[in-house]
Protein backbone atom coordinates (compact mmCIF):
# COMPACT_ATOMS: atom_id res chain seq x y z
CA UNK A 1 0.00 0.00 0.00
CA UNK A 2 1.12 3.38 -0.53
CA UNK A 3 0.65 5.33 2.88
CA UNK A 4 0.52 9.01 4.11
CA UNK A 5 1.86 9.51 7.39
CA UNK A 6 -0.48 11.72 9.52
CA UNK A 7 1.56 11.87 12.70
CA UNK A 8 5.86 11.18 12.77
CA UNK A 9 7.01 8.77 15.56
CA UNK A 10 7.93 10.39 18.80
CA UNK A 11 9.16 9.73 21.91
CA UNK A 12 6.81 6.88 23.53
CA UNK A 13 4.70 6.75 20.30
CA UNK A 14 4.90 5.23 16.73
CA UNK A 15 3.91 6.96 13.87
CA UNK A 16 0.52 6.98 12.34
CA UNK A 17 -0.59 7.27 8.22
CA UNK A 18 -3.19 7.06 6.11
CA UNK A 19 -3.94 4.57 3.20
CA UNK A 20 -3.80 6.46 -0.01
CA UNK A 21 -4.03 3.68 -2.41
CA UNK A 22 -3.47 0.06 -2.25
CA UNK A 23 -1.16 -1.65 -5.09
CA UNK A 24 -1.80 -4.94 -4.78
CA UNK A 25 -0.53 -8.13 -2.88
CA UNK A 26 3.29 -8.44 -2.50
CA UNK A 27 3.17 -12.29 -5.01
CA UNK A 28 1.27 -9.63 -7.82
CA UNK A 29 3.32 -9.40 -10.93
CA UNK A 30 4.52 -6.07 -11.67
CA UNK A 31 3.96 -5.40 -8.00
CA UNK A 32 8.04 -4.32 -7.96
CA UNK A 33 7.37 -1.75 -10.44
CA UNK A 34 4.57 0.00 -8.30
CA UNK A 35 6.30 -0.09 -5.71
CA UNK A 36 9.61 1.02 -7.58
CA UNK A 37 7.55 4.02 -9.01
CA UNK A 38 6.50 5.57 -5.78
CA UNK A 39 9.99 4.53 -3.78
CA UNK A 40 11.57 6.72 -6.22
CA UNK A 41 8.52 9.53 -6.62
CA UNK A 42 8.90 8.61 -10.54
CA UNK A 43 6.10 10.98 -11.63
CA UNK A 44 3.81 8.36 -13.86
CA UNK A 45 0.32 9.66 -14.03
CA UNK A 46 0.18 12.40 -16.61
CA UNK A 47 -1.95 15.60 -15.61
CA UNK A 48 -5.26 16.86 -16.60
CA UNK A 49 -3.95 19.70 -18.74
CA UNK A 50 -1.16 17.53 -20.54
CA UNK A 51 -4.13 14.80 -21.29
CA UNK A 52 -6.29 17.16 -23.03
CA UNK A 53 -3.88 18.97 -24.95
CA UNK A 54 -2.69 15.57 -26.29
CA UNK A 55 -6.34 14.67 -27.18
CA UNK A 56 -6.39 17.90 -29.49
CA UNK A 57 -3.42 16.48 -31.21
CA UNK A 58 -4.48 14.32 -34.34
CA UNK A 59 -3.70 10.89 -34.91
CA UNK A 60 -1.88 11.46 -38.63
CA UNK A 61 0.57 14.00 -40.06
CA UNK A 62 -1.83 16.69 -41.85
CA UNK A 63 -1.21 18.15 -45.15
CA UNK A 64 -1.13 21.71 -43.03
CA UNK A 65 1.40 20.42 -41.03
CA UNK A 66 4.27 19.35 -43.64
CA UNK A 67 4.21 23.24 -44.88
CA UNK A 68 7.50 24.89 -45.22
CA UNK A 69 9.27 21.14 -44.53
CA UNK A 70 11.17 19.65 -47.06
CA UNK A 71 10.34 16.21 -48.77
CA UNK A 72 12.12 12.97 -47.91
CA UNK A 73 9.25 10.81 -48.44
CA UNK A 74 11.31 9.13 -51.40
CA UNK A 75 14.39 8.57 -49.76
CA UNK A 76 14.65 5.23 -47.87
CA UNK A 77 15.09 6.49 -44.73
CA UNK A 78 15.30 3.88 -41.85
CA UNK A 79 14.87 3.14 -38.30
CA UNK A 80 17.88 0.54 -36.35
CA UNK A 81 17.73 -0.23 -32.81
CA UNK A 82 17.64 -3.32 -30.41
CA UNK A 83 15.78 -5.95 -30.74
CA UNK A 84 13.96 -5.04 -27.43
CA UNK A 85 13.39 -1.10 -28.87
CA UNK A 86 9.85 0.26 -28.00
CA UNK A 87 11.07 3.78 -29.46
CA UNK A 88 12.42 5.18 -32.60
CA UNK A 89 12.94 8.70 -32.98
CA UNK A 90 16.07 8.34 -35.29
CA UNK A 91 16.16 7.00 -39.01
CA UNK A 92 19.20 6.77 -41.12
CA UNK A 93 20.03 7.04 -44.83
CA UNK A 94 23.25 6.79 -47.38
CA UNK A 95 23.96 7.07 -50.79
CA UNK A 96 27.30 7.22 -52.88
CA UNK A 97 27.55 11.16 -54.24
CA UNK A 98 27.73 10.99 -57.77
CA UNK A 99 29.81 13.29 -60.01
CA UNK A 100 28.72 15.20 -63.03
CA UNK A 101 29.60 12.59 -64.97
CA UNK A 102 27.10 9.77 -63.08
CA UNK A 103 29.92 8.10 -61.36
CA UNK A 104 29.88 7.56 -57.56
CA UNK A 105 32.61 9.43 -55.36
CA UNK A 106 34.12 7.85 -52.77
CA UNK A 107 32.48 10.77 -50.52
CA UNK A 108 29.17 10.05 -49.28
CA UNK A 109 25.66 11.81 -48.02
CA UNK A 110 24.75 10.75 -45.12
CA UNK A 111 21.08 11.91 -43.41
CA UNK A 112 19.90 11.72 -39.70
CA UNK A 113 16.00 12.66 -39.12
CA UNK A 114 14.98 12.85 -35.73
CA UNK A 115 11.33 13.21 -34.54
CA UNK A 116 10.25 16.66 -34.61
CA UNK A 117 8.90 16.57 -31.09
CA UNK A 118 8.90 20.44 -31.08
CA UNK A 119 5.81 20.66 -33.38
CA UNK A 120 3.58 19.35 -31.11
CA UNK A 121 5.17 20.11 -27.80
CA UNK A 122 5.24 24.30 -26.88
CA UNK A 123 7.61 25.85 -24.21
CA UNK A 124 5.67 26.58 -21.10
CA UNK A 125 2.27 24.05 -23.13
CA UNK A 126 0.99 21.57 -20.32
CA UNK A 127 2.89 18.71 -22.31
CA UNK A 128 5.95 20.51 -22.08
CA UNK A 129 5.62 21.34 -18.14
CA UNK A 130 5.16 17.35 -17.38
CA UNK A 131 7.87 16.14 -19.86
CA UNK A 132 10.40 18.33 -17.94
CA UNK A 133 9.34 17.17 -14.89
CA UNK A 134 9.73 13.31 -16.13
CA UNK A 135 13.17 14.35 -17.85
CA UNK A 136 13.27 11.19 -19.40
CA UNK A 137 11.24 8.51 -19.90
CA UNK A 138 11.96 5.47 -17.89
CA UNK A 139 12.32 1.85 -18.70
CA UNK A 140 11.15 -1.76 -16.44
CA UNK A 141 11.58 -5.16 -17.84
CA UNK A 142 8.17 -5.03 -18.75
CA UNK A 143 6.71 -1.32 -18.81
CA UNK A 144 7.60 2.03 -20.25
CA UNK A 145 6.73 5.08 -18.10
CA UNK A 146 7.19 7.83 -21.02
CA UNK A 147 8.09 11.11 -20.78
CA UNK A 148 5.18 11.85 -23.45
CA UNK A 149 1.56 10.47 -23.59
CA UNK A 150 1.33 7.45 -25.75
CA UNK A 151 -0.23 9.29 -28.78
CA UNK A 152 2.93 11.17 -29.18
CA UNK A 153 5.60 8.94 -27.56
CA UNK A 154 3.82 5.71 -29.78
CA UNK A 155 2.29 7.57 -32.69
CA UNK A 156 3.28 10.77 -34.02
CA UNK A 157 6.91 11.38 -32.25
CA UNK A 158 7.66 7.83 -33.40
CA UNK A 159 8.89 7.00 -36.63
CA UNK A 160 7.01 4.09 -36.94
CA UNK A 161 7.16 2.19 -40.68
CA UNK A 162 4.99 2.98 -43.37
CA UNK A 163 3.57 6.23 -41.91
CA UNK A 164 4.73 9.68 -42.60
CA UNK A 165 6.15 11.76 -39.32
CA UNK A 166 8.02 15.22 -38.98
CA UNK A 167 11.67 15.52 -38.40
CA UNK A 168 14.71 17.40 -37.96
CA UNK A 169 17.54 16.71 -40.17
CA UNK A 170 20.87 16.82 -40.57
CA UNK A 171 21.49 16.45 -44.23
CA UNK A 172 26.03 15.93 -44.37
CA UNK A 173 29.02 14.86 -46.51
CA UNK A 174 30.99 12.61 -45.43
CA UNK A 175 34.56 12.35 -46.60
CA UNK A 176 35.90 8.84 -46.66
CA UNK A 177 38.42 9.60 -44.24
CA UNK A 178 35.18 10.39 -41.70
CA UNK A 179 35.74 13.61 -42.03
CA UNK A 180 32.28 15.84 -42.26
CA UNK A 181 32.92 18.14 -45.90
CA UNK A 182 29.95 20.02 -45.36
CA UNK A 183 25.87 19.79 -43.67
CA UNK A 184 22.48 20.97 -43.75
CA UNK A 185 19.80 21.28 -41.31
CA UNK A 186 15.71 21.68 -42.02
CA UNK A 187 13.19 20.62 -40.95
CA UNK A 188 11.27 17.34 -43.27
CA UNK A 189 8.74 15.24 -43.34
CA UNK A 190 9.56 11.27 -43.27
CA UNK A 191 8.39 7.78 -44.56
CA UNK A 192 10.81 4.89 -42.53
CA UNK A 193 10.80 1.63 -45.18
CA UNK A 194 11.76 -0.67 -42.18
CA UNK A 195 12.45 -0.85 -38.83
CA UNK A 196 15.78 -2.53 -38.51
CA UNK A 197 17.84 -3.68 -35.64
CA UNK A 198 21.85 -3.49 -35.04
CA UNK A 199 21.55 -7.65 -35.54
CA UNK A 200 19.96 -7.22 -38.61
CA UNK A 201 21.85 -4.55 -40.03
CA UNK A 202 25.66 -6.26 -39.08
CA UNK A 203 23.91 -9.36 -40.83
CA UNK A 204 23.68 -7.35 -44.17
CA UNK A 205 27.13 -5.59 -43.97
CA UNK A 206 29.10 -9.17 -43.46
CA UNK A 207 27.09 -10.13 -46.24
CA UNK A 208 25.65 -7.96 -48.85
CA UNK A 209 23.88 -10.55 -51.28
CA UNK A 210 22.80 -13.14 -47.80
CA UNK A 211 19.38 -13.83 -47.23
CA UNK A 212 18.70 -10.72 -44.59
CA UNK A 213 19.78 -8.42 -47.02
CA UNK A 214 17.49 -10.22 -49.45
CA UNK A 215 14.71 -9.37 -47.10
């Protein structure tokens, strides 16, 4: 149970509380992560305010909102993370640069898009007062606390497959030697191909024509 204590202990008497709220029974799975949540006063219930802005939030990217941004819908952009990932807010692309004569350089253009969480989050905007007071969001073995209700942490601050999202991106190229020759930033609008993992991705580098890369 999580308890309020009404009177501290003193001399010749033990303290007193009150029941706030009971969590379960101690043999309850996911009772550690209850109890974990308020040992640590992990903020986990999201306010009022932050609630119904993110109801007024829609479910899609709108046409209004891709204004200004610049298209990368046809560049296969893609996600890679762990196996065990339950976010992606980065997505990756790379291409050869080719000369004015159509050959590939040995210099390459790398892009990074990350979620555009800005466009739906305001300085000072409910949303924006409880993310700063979660910091972070926080992981268990088996639950997410995020720092972000699920329709933007899950749905349009995650770049899902198949779905268009807003980013930020850092357009560069890259010398062979590693070396950064020049970069861009704007603001885009994204459609991931894939969600890939590290596993996956290693797979297709040790071998180019295998049956992952295939995939």
């Amino acid at each position: 149970v999580d308890v309020e204590i009404t009177r501290y202990p003193g001399e010749g008497r033990e303290a007193e509380g009150r029941i706030t709220e009971t969590l379960g029974a101690p043999t309850d799975s996911g009772i550690e992560i209850e109890v974990a949540l308020r040992k640590h006063d992990l903020p986990h219930v999201f306010s009022p305010a932050a609630l119904a802005e993110s109801a007024t939030l829609p479910a899609t990217v709108r046409a209004k909102d891709i204004g200004g941004r610049r298209d990368l819908r046809d560049i296969a952009l893609v996600t890679i993370d762990g196996e065990d990932a339950r976010d992606f807010d980065d997505a990756v692309y790379c291409e050869p640069i080719r000369g004015e004569t159509g050959r590939a350089s040995r210099s390459m253009r790398l892009v990074v898009a990350i979620a555009d969480v800005s466009h739906y989050v305001k300085p000072g905007a409910p949303l924006d007062i409880d993310a700063r007071e979660r910091s972070t969001s926080v992981y268990f073995p088996r639950r997410v606390i995020p720092m972000l209700p699920e329709k933007l942490s899950n749905g349009l601050c995650s770049l899902n497959p198949a779905v268009d999202r807003l980013v930020i991106v850092c357009d560069m190229v890259v010398r062979p030697s590693g070396e950064m020759a020049s970069y861009e930033f704007y603001t885009g609008v994204m459609h991931s191909r894939a969600r890939l993992t590290y596993t996956e991705v290693a797979a297709i580098l040790a071998e180019p024509k295998g049956a992952v890369a295939a995939k």
